[in-house]
PDB file of N, CA and C in Angstrom:
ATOM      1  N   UNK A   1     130.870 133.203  84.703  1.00  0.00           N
ATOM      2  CA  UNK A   1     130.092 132.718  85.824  1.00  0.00           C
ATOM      3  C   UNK A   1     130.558 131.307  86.147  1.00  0.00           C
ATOM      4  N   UNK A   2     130.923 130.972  87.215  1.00  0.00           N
ATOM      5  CA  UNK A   2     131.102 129.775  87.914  1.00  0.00           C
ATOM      6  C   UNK A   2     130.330 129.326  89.316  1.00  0.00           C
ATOM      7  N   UNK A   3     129.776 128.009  88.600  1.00  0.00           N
ATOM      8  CA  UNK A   3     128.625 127.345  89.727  1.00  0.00           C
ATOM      9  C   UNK A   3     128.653 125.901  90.406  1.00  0.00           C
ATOM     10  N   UNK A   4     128.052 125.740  92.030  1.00  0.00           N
ATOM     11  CA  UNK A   4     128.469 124.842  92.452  1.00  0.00           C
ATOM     12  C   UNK A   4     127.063 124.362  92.692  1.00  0.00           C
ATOM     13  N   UNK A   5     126.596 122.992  92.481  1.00  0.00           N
ATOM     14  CA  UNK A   5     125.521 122.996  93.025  1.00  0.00           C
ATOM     15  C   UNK A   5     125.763 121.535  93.887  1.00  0.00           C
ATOM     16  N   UNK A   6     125.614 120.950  95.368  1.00  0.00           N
ATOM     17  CA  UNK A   6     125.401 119.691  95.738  1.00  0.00           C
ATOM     18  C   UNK A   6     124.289 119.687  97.279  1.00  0.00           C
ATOM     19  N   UNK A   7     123.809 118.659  97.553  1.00  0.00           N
ATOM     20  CA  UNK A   7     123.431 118.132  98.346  1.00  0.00           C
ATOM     21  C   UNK A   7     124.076 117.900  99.806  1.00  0.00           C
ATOM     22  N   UNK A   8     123.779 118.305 100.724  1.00  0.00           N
ATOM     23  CA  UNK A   8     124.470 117.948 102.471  1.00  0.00           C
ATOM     24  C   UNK A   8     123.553 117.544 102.930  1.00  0.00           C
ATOM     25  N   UNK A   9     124.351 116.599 103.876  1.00  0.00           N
ATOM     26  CA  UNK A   9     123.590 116.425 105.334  1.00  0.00           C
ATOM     27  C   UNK A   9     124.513 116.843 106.637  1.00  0.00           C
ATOM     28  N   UNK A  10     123.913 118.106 106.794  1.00  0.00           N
ATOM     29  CA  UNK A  10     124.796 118.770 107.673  1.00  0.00           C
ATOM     30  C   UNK A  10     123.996 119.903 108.906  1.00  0.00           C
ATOM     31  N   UNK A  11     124.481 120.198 109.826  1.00  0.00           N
ATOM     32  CA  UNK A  11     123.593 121.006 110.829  1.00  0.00           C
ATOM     33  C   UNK A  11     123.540 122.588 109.881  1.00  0.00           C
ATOM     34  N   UNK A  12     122.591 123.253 109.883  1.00  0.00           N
ATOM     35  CA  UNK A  12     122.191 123.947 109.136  1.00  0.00           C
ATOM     36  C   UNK A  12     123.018 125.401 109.544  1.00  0.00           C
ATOM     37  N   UNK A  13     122.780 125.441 111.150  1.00  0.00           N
ATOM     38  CA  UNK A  13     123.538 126.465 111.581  1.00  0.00           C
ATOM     39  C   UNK A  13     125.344 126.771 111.468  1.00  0.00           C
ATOM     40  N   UNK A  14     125.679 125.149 111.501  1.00  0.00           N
ATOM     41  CA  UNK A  14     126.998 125.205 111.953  1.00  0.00           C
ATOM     42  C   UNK A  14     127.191 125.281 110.418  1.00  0.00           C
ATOM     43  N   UNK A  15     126.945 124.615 109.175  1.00  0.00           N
ATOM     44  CA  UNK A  15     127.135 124.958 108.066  1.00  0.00           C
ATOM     45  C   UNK A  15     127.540 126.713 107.543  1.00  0.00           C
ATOM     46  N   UNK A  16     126.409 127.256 107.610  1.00  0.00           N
ATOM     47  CA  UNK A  16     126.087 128.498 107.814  1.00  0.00           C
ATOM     48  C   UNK A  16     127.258 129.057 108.163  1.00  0.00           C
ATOM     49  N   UNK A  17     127.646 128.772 109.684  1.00  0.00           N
ATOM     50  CA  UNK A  17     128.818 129.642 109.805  1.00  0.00           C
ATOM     51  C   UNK A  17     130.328 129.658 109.692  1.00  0.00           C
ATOM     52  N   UNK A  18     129.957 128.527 109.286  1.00  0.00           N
ATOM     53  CA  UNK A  18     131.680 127.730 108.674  1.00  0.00           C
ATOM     54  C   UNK A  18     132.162 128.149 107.176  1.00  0.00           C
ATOM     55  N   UNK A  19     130.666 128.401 106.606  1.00  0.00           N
ATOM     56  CA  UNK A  19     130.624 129.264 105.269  1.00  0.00           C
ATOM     57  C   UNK A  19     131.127 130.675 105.603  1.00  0.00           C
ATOM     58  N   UNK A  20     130.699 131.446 106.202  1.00  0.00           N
ATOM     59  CA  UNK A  20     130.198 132.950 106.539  1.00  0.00           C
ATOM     60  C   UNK A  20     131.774 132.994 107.016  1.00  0.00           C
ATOM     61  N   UNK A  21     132.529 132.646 108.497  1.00  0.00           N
ATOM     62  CA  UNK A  21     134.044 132.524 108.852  1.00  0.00           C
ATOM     63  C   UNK A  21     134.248 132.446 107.416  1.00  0.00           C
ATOM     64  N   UNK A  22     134.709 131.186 106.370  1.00  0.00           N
ATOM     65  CA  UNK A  22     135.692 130.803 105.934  1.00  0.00           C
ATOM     66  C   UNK A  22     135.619 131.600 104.734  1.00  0.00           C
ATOM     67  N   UNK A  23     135.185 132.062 104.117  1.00  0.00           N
ATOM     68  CA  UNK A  23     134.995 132.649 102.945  1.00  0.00           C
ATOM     69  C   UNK A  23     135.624 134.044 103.393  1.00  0.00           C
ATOM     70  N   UNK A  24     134.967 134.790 104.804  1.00  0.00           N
ATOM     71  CA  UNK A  24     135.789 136.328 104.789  1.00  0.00           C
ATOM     72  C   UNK A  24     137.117 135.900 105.265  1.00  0.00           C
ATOM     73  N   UNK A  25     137.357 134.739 105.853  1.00  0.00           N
ATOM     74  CA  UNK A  25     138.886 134.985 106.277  1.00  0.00           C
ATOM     75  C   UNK A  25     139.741 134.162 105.697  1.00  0.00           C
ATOM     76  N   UNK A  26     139.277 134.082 104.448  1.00  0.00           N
ATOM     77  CA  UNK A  26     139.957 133.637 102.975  1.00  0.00           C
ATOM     78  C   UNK A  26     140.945 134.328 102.345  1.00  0.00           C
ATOM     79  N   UNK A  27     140.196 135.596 102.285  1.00  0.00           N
ATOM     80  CA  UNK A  27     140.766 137.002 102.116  1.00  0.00           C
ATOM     81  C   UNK A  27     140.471 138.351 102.424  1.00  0.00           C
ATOM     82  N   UNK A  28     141.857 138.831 102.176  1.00  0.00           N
ATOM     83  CA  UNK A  28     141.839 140.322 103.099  1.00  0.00           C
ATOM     84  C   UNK A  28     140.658 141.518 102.755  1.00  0.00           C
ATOM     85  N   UNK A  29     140.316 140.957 101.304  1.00  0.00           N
ATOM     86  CA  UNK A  29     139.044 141.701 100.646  1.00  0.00           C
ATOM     87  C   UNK A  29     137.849 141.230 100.849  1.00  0.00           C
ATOM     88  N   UNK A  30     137.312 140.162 101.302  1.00  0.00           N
ATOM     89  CA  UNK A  30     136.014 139.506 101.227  1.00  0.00           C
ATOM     90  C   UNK A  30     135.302 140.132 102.134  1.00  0.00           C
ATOM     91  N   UNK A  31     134.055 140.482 101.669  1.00  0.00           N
ATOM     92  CA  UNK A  31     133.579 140.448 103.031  1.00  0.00           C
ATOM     93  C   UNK A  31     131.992 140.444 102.731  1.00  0.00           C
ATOM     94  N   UNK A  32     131.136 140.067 103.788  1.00  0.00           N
ATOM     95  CA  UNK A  32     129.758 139.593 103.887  1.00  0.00           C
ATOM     96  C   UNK A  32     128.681 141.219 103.427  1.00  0.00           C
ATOM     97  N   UNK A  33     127.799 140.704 101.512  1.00  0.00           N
ATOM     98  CA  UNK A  33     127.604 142.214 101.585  1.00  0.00           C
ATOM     99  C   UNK A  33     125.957 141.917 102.339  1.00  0.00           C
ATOM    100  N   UNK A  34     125.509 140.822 102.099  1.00  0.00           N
ATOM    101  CA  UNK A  34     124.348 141.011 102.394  1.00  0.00           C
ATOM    102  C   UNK A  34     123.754 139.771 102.854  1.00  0.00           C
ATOM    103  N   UNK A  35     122.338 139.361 102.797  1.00  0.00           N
ATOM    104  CA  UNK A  35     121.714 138.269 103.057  1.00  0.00           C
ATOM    105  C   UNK A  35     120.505 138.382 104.028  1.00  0.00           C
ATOM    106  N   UNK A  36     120.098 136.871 103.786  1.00  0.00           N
ATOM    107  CA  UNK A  36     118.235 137.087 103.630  1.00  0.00           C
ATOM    108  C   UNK A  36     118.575 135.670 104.823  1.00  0.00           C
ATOM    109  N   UNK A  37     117.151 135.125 105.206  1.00  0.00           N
ATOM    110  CA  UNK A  37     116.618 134.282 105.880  1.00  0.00           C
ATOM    111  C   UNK A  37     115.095 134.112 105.720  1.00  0.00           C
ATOM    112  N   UNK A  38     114.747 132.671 105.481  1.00  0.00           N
ATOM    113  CA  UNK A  38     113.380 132.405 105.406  1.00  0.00           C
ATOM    114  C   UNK A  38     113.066 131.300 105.967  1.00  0.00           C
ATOM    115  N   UNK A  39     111.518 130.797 106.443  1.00  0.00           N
ATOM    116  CA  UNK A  39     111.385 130.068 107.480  1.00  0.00           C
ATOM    117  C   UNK A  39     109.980 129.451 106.812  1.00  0.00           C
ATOM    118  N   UNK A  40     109.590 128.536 106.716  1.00  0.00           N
ATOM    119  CA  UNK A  40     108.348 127.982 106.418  1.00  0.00           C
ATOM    120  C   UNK A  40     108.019 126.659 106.903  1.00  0.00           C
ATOM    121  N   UNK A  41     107.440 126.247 107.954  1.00  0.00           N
ATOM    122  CA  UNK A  41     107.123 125.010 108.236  1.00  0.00           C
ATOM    123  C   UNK A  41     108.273 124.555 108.630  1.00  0.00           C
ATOM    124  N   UNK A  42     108.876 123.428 107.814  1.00  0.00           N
ATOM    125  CA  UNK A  42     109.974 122.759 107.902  1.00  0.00           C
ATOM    126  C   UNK A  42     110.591 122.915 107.374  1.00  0.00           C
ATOM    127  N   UNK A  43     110.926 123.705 106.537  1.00  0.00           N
ATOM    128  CA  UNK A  43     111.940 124.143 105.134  1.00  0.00           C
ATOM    129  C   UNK A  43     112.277 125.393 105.629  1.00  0.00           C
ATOM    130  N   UNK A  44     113.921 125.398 105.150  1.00  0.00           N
ATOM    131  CA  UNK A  44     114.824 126.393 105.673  1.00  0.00           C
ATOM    132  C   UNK A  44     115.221 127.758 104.707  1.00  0.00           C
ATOM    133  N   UNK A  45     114.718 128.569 104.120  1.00  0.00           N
ATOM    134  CA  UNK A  45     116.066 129.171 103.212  1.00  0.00           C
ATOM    135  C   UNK A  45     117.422 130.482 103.631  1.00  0.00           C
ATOM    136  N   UNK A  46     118.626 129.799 103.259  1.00  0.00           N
ATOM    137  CA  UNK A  46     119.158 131.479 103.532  1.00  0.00           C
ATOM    138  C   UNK A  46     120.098 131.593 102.016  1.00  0.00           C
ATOM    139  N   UNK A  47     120.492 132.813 102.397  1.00  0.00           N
ATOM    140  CA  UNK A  47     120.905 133.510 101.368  1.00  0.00           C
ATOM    141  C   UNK A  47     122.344 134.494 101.846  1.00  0.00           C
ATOM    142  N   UNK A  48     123.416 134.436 100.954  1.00  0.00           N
ATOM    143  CA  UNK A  48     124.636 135.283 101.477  1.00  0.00           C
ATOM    144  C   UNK A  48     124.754 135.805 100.169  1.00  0.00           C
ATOM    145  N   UNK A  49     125.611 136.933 100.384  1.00  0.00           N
ATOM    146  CA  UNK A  49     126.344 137.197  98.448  1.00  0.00           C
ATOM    147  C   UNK A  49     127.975 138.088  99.646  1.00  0.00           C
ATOM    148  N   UNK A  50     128.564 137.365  98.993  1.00  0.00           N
ATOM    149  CA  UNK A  50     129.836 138.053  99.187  1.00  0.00           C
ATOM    150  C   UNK A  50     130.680 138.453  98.128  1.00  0.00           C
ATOM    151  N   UNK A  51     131.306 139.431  98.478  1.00  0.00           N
ATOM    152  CA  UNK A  51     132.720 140.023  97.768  1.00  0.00           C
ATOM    153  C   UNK A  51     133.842 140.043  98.229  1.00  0.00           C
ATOM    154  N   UNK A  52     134.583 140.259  96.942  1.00  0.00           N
ATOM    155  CA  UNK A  52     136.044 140.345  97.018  1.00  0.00           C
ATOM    156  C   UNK A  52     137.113 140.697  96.088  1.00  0.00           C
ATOM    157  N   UNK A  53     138.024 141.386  96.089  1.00  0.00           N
ATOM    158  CA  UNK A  53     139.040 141.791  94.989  1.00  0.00           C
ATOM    159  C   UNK A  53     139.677 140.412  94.452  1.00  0.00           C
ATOM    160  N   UNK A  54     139.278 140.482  93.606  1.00  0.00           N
ATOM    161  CA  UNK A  54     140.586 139.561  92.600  1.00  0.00           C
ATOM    162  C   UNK A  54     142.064 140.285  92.117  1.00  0.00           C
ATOM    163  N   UNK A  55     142.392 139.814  92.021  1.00  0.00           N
ATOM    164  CA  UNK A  55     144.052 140.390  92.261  1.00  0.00           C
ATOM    165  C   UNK A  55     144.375 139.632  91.002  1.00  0.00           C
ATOM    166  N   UNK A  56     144.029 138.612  90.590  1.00  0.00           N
ATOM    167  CA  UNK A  56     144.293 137.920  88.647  1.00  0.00           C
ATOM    168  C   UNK A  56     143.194 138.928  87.901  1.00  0.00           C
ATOM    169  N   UNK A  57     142.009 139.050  87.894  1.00  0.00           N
ATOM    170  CA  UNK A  57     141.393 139.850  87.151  1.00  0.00           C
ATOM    171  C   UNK A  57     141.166 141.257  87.829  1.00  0.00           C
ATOM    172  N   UNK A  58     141.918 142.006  88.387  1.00  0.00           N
ATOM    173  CA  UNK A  58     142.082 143.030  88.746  1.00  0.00           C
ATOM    174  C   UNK A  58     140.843 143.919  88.292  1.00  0.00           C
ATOM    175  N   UNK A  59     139.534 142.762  89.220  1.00  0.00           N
ATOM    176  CA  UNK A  59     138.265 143.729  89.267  1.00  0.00           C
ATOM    177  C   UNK A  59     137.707 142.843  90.809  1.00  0.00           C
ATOM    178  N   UNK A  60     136.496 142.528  91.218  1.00  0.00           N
ATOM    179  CA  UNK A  60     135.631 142.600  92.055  1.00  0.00           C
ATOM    180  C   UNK A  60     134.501 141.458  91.957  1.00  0.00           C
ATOM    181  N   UNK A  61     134.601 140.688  92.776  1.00  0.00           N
ATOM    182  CA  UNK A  61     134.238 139.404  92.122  1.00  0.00           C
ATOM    183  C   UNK A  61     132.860 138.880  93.076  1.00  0.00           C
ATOM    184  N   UNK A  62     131.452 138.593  92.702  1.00  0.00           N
ATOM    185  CA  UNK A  62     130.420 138.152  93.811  1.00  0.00           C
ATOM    186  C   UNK A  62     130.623 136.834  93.600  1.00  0.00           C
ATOM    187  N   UNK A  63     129.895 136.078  95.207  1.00  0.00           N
ATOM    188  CA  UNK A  63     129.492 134.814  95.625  1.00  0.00           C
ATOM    189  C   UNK A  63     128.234 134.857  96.191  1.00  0.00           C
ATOM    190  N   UNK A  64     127.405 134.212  95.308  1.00  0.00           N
ATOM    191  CA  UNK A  64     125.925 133.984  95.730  1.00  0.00           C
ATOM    192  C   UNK A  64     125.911 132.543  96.482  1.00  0.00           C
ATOM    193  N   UNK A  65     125.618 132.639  97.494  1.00  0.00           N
ATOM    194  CA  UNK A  65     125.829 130.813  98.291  1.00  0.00           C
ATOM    195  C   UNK A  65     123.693 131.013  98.524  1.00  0.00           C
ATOM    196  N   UNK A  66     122.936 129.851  98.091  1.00  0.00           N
ATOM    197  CA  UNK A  66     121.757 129.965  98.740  1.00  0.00           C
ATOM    198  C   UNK A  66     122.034 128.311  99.548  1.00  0.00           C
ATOM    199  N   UNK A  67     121.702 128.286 100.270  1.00  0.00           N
ATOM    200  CA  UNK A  67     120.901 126.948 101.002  1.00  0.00           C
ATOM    201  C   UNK A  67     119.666 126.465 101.160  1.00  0.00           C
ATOM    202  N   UNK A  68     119.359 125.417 100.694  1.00  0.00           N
ATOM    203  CA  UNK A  68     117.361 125.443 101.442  1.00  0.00           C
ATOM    204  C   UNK A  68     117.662 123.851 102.365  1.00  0.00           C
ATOM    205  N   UNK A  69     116.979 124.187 102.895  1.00  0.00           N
ATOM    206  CA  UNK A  69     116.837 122.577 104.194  1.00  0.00           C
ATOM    207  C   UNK A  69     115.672 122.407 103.538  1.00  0.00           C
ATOM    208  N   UNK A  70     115.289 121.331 102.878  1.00  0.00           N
ATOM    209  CA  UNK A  70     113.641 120.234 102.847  1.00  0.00           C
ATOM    210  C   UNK A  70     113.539 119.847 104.058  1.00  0.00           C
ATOM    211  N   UNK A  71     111.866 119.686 104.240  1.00  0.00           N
ATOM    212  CA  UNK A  71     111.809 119.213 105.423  1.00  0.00           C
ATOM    213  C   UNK A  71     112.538 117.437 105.739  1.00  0.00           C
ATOM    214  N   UNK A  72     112.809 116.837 104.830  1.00  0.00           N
ATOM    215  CA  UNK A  72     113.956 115.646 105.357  1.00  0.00           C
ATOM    216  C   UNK A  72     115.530 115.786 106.042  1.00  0.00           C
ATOM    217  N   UNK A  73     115.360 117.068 106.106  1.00  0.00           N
ATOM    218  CA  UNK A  73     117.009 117.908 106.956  1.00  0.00           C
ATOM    219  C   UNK A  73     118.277 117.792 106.005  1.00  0.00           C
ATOM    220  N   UNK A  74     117.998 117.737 104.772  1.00  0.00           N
ATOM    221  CA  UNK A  74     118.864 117.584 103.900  1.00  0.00           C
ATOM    222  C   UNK A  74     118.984 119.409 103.503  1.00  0.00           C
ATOM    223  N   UNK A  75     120.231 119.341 103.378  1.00  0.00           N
ATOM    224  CA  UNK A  75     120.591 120.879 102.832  1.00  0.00           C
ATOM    225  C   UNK A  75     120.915 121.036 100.949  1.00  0.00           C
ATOM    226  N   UNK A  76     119.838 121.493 100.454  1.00  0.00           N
ATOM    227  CA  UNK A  76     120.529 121.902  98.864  1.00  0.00           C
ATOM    228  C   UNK A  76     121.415 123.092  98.704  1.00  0.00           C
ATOM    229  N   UNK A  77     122.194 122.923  98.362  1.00  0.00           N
ATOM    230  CA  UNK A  77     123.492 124.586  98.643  1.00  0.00           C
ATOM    231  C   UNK A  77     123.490 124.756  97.106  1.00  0.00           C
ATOM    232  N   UNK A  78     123.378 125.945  96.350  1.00  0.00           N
ATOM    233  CA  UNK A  78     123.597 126.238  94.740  1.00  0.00           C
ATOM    234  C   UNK A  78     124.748 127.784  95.012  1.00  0.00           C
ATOM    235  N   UNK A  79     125.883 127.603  94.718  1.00  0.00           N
ATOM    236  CA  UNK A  79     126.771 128.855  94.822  1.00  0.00           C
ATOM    237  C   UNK A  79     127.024 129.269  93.162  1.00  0.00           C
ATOM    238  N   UNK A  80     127.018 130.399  93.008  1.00  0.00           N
ATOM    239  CA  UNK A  80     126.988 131.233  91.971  1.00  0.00           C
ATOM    240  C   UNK A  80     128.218 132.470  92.240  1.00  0.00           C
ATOM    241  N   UNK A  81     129.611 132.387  91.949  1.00  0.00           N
ATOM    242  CA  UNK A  81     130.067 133.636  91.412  1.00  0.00           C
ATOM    243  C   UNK A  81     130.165 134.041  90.285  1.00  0.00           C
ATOM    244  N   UNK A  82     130.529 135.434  90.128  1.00  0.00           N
ATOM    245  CA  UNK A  82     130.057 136.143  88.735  1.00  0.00           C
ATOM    246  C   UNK A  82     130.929 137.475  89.107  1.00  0.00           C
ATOM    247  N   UNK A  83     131.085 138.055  87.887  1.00  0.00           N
ATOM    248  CA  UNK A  83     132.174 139.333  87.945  1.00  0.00           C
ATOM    249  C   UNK A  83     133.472 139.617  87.626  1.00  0.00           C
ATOM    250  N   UNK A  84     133.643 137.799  87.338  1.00  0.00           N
ATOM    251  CA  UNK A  84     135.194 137.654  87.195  1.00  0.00           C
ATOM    252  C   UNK A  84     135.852 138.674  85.611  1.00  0.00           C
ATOM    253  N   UNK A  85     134.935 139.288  84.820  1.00  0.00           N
ATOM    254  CA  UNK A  85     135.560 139.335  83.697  1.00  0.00           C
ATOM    255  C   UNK A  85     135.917 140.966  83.380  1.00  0.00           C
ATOM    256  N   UNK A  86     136.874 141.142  82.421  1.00  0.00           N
ATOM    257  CA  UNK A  86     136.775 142.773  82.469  1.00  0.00           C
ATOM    258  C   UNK A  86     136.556 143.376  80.652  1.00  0.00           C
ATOM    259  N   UNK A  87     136.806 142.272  80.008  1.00  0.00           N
ATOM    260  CA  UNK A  87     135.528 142.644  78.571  1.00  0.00           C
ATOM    261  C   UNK A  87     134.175 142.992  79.061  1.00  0.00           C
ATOM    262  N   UNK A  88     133.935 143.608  77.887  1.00  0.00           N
ATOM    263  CA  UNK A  88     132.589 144.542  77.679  1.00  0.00           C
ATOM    264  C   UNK A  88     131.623 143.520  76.871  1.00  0.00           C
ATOM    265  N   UNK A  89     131.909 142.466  75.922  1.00  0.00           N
ATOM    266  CA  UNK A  89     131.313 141.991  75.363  1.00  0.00           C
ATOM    267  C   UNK A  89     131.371 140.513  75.501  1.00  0.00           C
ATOM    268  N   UNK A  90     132.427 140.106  75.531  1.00  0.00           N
ATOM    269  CA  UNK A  90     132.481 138.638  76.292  1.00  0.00           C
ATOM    270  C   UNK A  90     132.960 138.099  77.490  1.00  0.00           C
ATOM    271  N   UNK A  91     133.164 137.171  77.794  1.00  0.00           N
ATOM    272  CA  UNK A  91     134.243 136.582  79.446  1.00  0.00           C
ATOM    273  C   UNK A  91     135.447 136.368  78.728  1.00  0.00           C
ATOM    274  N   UNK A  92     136.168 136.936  78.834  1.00  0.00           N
ATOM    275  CA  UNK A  92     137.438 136.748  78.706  1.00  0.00           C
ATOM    276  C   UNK A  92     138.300 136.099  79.589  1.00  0.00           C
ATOM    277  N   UNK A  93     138.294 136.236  81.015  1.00  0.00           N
ATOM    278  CA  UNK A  93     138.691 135.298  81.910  1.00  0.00           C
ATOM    279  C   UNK A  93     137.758 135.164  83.312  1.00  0.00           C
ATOM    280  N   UNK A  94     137.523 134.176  83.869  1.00  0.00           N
ATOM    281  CA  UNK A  94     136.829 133.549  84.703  1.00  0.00           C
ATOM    282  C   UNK A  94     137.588 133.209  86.106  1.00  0.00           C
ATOM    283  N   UNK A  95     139.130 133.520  86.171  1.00  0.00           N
ATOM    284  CA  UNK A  95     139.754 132.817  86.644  1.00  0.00           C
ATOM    285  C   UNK A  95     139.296 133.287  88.224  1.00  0.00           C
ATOM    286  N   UNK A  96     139.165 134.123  88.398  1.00  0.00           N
ATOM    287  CA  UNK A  96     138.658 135.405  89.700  1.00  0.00           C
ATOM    288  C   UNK A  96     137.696 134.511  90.570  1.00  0.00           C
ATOM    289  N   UNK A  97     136.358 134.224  89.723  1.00  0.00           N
ATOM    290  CA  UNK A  97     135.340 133.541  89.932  1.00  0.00           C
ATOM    291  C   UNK A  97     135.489 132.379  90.471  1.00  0.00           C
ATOM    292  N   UNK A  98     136.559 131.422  89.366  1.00  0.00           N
ATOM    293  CA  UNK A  98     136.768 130.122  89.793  1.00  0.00           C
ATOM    294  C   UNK A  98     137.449 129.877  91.451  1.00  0.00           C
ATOM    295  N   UNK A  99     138.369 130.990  91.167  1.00  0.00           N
ATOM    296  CA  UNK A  99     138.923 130.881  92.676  1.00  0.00           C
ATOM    297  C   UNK A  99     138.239 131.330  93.845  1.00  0.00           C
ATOM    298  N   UNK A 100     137.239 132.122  93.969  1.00  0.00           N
ATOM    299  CA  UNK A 100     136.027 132.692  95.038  1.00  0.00           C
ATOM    300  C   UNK A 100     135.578 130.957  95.060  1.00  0.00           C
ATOM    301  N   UNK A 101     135.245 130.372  94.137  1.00  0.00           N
ATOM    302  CA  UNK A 101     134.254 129.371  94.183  1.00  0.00           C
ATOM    303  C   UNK A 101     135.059 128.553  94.732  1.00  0.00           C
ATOM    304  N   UNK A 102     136.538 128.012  94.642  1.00  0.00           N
ATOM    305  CA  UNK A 102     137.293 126.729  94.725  1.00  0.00           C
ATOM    306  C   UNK A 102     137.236 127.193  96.488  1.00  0.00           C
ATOM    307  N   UNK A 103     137.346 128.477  97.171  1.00  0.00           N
ATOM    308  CA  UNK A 103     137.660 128.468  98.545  1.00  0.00           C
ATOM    309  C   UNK A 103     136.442 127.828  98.740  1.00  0.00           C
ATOM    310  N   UNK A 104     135.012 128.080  98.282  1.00  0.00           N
ATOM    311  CA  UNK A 104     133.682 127.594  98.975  1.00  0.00           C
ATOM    312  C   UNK A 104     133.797 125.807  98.860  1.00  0.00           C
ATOM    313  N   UNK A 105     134.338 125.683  97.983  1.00  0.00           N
ATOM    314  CA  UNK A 105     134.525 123.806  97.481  1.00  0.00           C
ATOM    315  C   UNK A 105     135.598 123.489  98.955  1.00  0.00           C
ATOM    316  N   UNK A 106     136.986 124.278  99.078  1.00  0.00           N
ATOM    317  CA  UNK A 106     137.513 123.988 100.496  1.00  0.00           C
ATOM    318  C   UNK A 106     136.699 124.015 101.941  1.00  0.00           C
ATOM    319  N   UNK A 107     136.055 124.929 102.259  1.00  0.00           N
ATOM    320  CA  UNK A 107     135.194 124.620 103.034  1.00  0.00           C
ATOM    321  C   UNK A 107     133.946 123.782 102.956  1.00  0.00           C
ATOM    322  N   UNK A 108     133.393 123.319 101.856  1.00  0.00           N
ATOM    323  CA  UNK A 108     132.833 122.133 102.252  1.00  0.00           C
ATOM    324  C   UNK A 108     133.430 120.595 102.354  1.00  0.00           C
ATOM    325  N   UNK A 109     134.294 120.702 102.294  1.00  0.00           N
ATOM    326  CA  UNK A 109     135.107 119.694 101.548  1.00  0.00           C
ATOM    327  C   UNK A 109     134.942 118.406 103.060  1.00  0.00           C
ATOM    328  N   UNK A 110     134.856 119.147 104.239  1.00  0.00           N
ATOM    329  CA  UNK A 110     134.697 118.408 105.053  1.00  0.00           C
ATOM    330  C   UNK A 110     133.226 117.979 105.641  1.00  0.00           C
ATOM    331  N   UNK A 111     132.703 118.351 104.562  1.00  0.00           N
ATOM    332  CA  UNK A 111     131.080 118.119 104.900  1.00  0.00           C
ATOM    333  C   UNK A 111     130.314 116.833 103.471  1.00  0.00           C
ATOM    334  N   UNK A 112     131.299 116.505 103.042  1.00  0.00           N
ATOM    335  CA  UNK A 112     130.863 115.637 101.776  1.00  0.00           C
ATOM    336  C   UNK A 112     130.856 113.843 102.741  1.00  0.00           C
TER     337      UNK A 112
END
């Protein structure tokens, strides 16, 4: 499992879809499996999980991205991939994961 967790101040929408673009057209396998939206007052939450073939760990790799907006318009983003491994009993390699995660670190990279 490999995790990102930081703080933005960024438009919530345009975030959103700069994530959602850059992650499927990362690679030829990714693609958007699911996701949520929630709304309360002033506080934002969404939710994505994407996939994709790893081609180093020649298995199938998720990206959990959540966001919440506080009502001060600050965005908390916590990304979670997982899947990278193909032992039964331990992680043997991560490398799958790390790289799903390093594209999400490139696309924010201009939002720090």
């Amino acid at each position: 499992m490999a995790k990102l967790e930081m703080t933005l101040n960024a438009d919530f929408n345009d975030l959103l879809y700069q994530i959602e673009q850059g992650i499927q057209s990362g690679s030829i396998s990714a693609s958007l499996e699911d996701g949520n939206d929630f709304c309360d007052n002033d506080c934002r939450c969404t939710v994505r999980v994407f996939e994709r073939y790893s081609m180093i760990g020649g298995n199938r790799v998720s990206l959990n991205v959540t966001m919440f907006q506080k009502a001060d318009r600050s965005i908390v983003l916590s990304a979670i991939a997982s899947g990278g491994s193909q032992a039964a009993f331990l992680k043997i390699n991560t490398f799958g994961e790390e790289a799903f995660l390093d594209k999400l670190r490139d696309i924010l990279a201009c939002y720090r």
